[in-house]
Protein backbone atom coordinates (compact mmCIF):
# COMPACT_ATOMS: atom_id res chain seq x y z
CA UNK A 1 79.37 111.26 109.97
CA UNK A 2 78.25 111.12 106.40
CA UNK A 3 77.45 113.85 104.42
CA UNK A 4 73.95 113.85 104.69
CA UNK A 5 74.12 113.00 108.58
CA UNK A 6 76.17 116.34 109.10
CA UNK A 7 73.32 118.30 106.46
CA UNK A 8 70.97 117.03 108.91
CA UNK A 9 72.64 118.11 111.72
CA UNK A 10 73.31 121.59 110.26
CA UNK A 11 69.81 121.66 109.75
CA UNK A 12 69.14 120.71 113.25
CA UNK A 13 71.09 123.65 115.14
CA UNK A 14 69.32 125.73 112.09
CA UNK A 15 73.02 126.62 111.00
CA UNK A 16 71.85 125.46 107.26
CA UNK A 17 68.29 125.51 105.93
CA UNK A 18 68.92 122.26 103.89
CA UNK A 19 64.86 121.35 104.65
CA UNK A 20 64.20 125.21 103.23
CA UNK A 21 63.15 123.38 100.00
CA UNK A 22 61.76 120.23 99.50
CA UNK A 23 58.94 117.80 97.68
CA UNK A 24 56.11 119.69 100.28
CA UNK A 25 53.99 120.06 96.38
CA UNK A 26 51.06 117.96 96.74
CA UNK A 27 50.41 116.50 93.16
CA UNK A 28 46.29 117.22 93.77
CA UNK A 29 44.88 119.81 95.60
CA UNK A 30 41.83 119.59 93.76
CA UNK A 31 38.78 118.13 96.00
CA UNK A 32 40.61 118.59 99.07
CA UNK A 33 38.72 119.81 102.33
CA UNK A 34 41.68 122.75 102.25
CA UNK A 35 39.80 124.24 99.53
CA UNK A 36 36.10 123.36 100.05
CA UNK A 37 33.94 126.57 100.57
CA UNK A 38 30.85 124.67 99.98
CA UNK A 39 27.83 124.90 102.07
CA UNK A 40 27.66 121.04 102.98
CA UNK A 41 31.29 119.92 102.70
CA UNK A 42 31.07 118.79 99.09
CA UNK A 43 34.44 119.02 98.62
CA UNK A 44 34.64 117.00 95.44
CA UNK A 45 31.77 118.14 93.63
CA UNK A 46 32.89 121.90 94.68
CA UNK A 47 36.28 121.82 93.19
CA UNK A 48 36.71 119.21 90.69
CA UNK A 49 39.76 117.95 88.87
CA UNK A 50 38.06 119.90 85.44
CA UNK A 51 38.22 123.51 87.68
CA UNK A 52 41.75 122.94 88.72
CA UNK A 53 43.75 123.85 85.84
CA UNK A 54 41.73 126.79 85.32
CA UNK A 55 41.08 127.66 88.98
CA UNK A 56 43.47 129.23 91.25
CA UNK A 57 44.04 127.23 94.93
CA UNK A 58 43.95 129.26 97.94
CA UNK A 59 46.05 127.51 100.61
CA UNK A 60 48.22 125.13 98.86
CA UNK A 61 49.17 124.07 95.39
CA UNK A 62 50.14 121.24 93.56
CA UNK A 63 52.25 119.78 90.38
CA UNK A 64 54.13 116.53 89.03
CA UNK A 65 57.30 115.82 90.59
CA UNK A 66 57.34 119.48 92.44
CA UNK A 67 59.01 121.49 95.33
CA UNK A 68 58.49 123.86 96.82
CA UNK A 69 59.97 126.15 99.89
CA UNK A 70 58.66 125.40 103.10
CA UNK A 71 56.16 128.43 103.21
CA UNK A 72 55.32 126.93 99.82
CA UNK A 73 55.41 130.81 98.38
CA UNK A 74 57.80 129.54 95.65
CA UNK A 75 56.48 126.16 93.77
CA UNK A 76 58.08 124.28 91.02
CA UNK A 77 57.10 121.36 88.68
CA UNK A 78 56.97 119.39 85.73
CA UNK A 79 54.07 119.87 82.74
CA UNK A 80 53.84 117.61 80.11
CA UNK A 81 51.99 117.50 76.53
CA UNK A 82 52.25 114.03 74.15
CA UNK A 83 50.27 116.53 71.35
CA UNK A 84 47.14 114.35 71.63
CA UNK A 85 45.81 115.65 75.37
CA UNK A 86 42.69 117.88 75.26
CA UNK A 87 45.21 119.63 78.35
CA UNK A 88 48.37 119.80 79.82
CA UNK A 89 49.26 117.41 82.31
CA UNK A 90 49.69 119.59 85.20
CA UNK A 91 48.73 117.72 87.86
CA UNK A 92 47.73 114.00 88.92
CA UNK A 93 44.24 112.81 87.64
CA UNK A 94 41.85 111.05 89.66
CA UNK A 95 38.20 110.22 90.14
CA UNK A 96 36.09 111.87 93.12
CA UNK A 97 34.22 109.79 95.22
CA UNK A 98 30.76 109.42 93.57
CA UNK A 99 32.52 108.83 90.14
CA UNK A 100 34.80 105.67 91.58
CA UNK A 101 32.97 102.49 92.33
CA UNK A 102 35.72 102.11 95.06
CA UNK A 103 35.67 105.54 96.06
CA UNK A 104 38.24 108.61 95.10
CA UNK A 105 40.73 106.93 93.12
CA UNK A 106 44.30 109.20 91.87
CA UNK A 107 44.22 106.84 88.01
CA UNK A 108 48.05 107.80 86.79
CA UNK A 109 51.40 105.52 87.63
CA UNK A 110 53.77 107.53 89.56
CA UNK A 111 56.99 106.67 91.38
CA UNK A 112 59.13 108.37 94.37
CA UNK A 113 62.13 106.58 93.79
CA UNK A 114 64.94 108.34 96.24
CA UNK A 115 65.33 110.73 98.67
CA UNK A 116 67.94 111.67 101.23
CA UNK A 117 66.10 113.02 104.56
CA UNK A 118 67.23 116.90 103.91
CA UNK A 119 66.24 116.35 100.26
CA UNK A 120 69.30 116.91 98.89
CA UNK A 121 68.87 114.40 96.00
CA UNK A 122 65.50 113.08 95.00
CA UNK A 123 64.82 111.17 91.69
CA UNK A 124 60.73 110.75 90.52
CA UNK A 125 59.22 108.75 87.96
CA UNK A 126 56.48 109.86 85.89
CA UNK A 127 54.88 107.24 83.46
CA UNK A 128 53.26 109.15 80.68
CA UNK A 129 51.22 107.93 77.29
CA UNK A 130 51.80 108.57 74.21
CA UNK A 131 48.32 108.37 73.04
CA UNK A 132 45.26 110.47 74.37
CA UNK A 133 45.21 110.16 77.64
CA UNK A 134 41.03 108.64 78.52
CA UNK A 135 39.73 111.03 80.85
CA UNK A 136 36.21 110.75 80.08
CA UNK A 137 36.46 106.82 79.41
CA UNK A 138 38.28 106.47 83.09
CA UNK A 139 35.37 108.49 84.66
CA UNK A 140 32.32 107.23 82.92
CA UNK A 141 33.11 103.43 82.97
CA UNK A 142 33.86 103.81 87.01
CA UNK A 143 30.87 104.71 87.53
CA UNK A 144 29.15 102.53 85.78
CA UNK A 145 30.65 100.18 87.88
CA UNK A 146 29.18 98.95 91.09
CA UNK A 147 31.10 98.31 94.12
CA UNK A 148 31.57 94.03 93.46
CA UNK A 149 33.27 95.16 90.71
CA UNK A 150 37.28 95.96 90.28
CA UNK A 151 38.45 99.86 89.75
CA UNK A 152 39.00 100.40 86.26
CA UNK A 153 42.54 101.10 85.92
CA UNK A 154 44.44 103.51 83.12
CA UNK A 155 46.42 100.42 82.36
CA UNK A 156 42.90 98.35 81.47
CA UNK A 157 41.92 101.04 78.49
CA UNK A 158 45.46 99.38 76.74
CA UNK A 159 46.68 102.89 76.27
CA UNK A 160 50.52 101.58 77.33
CA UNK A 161 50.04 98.68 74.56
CA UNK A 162 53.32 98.20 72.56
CA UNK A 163 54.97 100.28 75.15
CA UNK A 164 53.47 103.58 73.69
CA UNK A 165 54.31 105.77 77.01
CA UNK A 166 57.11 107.85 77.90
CA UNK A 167 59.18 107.50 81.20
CA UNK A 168 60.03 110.83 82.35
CA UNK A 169 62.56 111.05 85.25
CA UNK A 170 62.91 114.11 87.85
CA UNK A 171 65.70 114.38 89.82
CA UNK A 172 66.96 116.96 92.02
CA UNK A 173 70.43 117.87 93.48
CA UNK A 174 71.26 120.69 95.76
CA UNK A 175 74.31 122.28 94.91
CA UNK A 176 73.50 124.85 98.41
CA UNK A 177 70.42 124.64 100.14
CA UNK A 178 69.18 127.63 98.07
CA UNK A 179 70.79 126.45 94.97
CA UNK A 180 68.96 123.76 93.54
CA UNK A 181 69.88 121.83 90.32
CA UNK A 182 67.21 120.20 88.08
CA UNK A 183 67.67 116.89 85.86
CA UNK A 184 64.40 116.07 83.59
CA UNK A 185 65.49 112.87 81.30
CA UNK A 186 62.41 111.37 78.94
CA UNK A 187 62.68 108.02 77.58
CA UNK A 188 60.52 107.09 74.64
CA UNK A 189 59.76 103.29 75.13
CA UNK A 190 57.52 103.09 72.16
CA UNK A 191 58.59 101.53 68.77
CA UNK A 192 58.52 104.46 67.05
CA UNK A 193 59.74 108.31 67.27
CA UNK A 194 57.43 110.02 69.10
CA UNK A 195 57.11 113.93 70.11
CA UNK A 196 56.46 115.43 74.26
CA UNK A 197 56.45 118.87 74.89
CA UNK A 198 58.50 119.42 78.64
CA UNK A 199 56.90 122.37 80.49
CA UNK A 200 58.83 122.67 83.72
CA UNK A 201 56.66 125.69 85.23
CA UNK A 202 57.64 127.94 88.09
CA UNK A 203 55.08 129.99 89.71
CA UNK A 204 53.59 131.70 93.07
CA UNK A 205 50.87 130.49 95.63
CA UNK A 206 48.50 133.32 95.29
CA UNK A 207 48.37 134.88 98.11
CA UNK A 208 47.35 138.64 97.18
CA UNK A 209 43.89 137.79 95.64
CA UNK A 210 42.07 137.21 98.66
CA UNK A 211 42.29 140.58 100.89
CA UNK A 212 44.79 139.71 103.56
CA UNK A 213 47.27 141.07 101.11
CA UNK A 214 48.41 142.83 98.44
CA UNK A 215 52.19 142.66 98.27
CA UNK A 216 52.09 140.66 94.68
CA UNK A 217 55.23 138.90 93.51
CA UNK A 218 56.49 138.96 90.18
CA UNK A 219 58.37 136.47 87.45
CA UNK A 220 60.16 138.29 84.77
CA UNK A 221 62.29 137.75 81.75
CA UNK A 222 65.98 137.69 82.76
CA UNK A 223 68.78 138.37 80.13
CA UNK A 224 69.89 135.29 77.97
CA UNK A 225 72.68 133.91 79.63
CA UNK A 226 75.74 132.22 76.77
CA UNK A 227 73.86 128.33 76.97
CA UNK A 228 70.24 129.45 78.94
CA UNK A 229 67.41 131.41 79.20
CA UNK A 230 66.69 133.10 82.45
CA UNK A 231 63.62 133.67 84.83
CA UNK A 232 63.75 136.00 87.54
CA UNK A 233 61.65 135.64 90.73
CA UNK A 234 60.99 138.19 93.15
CA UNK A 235 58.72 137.66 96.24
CA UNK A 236 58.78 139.90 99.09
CA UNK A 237 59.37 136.98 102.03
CA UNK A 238 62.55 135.34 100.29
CA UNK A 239 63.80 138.27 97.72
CA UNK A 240 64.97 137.27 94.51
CA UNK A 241 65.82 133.89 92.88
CA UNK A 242 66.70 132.66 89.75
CA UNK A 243 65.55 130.06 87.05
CA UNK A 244 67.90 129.26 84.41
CA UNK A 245 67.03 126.99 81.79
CA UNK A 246 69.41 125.31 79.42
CA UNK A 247 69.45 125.75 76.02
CA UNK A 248 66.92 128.83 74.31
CA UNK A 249 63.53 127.68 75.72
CA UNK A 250 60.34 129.63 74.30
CA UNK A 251 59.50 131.43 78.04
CA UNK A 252 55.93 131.55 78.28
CA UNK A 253 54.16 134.13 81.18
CA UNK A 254 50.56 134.06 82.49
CA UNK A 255 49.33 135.22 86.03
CA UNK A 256 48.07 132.51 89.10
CA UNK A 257 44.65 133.89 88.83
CA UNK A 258 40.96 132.25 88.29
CA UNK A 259 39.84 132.30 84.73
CA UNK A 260 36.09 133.23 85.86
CA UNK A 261 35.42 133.45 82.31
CA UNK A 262 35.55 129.56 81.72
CA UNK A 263 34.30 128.00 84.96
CA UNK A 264 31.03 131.11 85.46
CA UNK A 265 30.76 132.85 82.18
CA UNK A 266 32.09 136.42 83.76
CA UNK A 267 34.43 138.83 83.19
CA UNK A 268 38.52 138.15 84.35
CA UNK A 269 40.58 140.63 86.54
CA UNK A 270 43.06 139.99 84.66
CA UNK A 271 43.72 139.09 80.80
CA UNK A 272 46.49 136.35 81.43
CA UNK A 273 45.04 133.71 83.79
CA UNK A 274 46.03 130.58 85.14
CA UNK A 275 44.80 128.18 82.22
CA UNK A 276 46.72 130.54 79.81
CA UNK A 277 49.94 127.98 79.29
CA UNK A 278 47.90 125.41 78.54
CA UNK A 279 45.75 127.46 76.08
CA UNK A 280 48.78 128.59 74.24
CA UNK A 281 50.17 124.77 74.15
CA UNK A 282 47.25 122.87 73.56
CA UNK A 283 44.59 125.40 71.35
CA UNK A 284 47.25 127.48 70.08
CA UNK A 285 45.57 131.04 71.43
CA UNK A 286 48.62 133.34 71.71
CA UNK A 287 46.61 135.66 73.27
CA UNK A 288 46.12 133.73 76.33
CA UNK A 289 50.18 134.38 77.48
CA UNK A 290 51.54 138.10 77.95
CA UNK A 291 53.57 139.29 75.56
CA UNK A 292 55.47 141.07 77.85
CA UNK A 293 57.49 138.71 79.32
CA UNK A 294 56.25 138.52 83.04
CA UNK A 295 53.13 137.55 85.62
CA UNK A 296 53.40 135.33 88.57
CA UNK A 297 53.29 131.89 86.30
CA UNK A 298 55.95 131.21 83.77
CA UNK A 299 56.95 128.19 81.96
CA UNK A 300 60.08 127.00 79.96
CA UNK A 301 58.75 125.20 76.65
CA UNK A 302 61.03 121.92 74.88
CA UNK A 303 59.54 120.12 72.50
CA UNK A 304 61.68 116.80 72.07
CA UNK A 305 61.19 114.23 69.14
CA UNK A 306 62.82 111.23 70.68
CA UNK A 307 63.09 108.08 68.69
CA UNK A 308 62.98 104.54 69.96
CA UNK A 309 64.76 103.11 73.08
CA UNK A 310 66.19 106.66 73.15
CA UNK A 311 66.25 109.27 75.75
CA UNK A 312 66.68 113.12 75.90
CA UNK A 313 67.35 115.58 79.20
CA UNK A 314 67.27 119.41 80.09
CA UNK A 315 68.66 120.87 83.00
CA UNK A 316 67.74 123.86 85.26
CA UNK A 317 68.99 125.72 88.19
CA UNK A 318 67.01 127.24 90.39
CA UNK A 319 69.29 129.93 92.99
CA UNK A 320 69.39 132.65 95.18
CA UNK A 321 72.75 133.76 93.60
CA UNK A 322 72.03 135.93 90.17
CA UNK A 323 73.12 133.50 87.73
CA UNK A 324 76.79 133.43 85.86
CA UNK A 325 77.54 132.05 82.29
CA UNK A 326 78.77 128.50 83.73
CA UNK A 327 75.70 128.42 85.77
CA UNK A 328 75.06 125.09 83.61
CA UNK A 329 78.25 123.92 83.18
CA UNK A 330 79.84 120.35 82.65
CA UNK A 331 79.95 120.68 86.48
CA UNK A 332 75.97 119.66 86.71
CA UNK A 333 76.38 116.25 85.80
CA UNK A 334 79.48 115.52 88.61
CA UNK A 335 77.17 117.53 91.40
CA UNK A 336 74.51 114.79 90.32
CA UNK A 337 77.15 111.76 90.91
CA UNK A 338 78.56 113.26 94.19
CA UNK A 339 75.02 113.20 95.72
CA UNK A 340 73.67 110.14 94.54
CA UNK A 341 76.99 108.77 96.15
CA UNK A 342 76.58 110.34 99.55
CA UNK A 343 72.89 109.25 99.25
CA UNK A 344 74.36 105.39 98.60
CA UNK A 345 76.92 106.33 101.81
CA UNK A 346 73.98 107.55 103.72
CA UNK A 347 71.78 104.19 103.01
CA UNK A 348 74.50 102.20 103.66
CA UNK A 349 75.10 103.42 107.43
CA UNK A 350 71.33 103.49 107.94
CA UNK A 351 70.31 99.78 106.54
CA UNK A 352 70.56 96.61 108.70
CA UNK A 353 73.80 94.97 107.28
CA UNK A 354 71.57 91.31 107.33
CA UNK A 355 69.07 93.04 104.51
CA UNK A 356 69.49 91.26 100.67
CA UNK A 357 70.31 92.88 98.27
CA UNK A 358 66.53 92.93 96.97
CA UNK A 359 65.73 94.12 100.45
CA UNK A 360 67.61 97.06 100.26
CA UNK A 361 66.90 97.97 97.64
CA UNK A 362 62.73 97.86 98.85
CA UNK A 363 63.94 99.77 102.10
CA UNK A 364 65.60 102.57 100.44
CA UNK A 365 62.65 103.00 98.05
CA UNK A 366 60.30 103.00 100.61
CA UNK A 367 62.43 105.24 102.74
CA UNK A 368 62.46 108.01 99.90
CA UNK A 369 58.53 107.76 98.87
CA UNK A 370 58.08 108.97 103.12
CA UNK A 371 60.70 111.14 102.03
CA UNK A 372 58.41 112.71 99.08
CA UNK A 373 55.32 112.60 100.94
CA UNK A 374 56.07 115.47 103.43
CA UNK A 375 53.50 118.08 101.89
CA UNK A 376 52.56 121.82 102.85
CA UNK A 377 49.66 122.48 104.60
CA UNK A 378 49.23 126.30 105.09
């Protein structure tokens, strides 16, 4: 058996919980029927892409290039900011169904491109531009468009022109099925240096604001370990886990809760809501994280000035075991190489022998975007 093959059959006695964690983070739960309270099943119109950042979901959340446990208490993923944005990219962007002439329409370029079955590597692409990303000009030119006439695409408002757009690579490698390693590598394709702020962002599903109950998690400042900074997660199902982030991040804390103030003009139960990362990064309001490092949404901030043809990457580790000082060690990158190579031995065993090259190489893709598709639904 292969190494995957006997991770899948640990998993299948329930010896290991290798499928404990895996890509089950939808990247839009925005204008889904899961969160439509409306009184005629207006789901789009009810919770709209503009409410989501600022809004907190109810029975499922979602995020670039995420995870999440299979309860989907714990959820994990990638923010980005090129410094032109009027927000963060949090989550995918699309058009709801009376603003596409084709219907709802997800307008972003996004790849799954591996997986192993128990998701013990996965690699993600994430094509992100350097310029201003055209919300309004996306939504208002669809639907001015009838129906006989093609979607307007992102790539048709020549924002990628002269390759102005970063690549931004996700990969994940599990050390343990509770130990979870984290690559993020950006690749600035333009012709000139250019500047993106990396925001991976670990946070709760809230669960406690809705009256079934009240046992609220936490995130919290950790100490510093020798090469990372250090968030601590406690939740009452699964205990206490750990994010460490390499190098000295700036760790940035808000709470998963509505910012009623925004979306209805009222009050906030809270003074740190969910939109208060992206306040702090985009509008520079310092007020809108808590000073005292903790809440139940926390971010590590890089900013990276890349220059052309080059690339950069930060690592995290995400564990159940309270971190050590070699916790992101030269050891990452050789966990990284043994699983992509027992993901090749896996694919080889699996593929008909008579495939091409070029076939194979179509069949494992495809293979690992099922892979990434298995969401949550609570």
């Amino acid at each position: 058996m292969t190494r995957e093959e006997q991770r899948l059959e640990g998993s299948r006695l329930r010896q290991l919980h290798w499928k404990r964690w895996g890509p089950y983070l939808s990247e839009r739960q925005w204008g889904t029927v899961r969160e439509d309270y409306s009184p005629y099943g207006t789901a789009w119109e009810y919770f709209p892409h503009d409410h989501a950042r600022s809004r907190a979901y109810r029975w499922g959340e979602d995020g670039i290039a995420g995870i999440s446990d299979r309860h989907q208490y714990f959820c994990f993923a990638l923010a980005l900011w090129n410094g032109r944005d009027p927000i963060l990219k949090e989550r995918l962007f699309g058009l709801t169904g009376k603003e596409g002439n084709h219907g709802e329409d997800v307008k972003e370029y996004y790849f799954y491109l591996d997986s192993t079955p128990t998701h013990s590597y996965m690699k993600y692409l994430y094509r992100y531009p350097q310029l201003e990303f055209p919300y309004a000009w996306l939504a208002s030119e669809n639907k001015r468009r009838t129906k006989r006439d093609f979607e307007f695409e992102l790539a048709d408002t020549g924002i990628f022109a002269g390759d102005r757009y970063f690549d931004v690579f996700v990969e994940y490698a599990k050390a343990a099925p509770e130990d979870i390693l984290i690559r993020i590598s950006a690749y600035n394709r333009g012709p000139e240096a250019a500047t993106v702020h990396l925001l991976p962002t670990l946070w709760f599903r809230n669960t406690w604001s809705w009256g079934g109950d009240d046992r609220r998690p936490q995130l919290a400042r950790a100490a510093d370990l020798g090469g990372a900074a250090v968030i601590r997660a406690y939740q009452y199902y699964y205990g206490t886990r750990w994010l460490a982030c390499q190098g000295h991040p700036e760790l940035l804390f808000t709470e998963n809760e509505t910012n009623f103030q925004r979306l209805l003009g009222v009050g906030n139960r809270t003074p740190y809501v969910k939109d208060g990362i992206n306040d702090y990064i985009v509008r520079g309001a310092h007020h809108a994280v808590n000073p005292v490092p903790e809440g139940t949404k926390a971010a590590a901030h890089y900013c990276l000035s890349i220059p052309s043809g080059e690339g950069a990457s930060i690592y995290l580790r995400l564990t159940h075991e309270q971190p050590s000082e070699d916790v992101l060690s030269d050891g990452v990158d050789r966990l990284f190489a043994d699983r992509i190579a027992e993901t090749d031995e896996f694919y080889s065993q699996v593929m008909p022998p008579s495939l091409s090259a070029d076939a194979q190489t179509v069949f494992r893709q495809a293979m690992g975007g099922l892979f990434w598709s298995k969401q949550f639904y609570h």
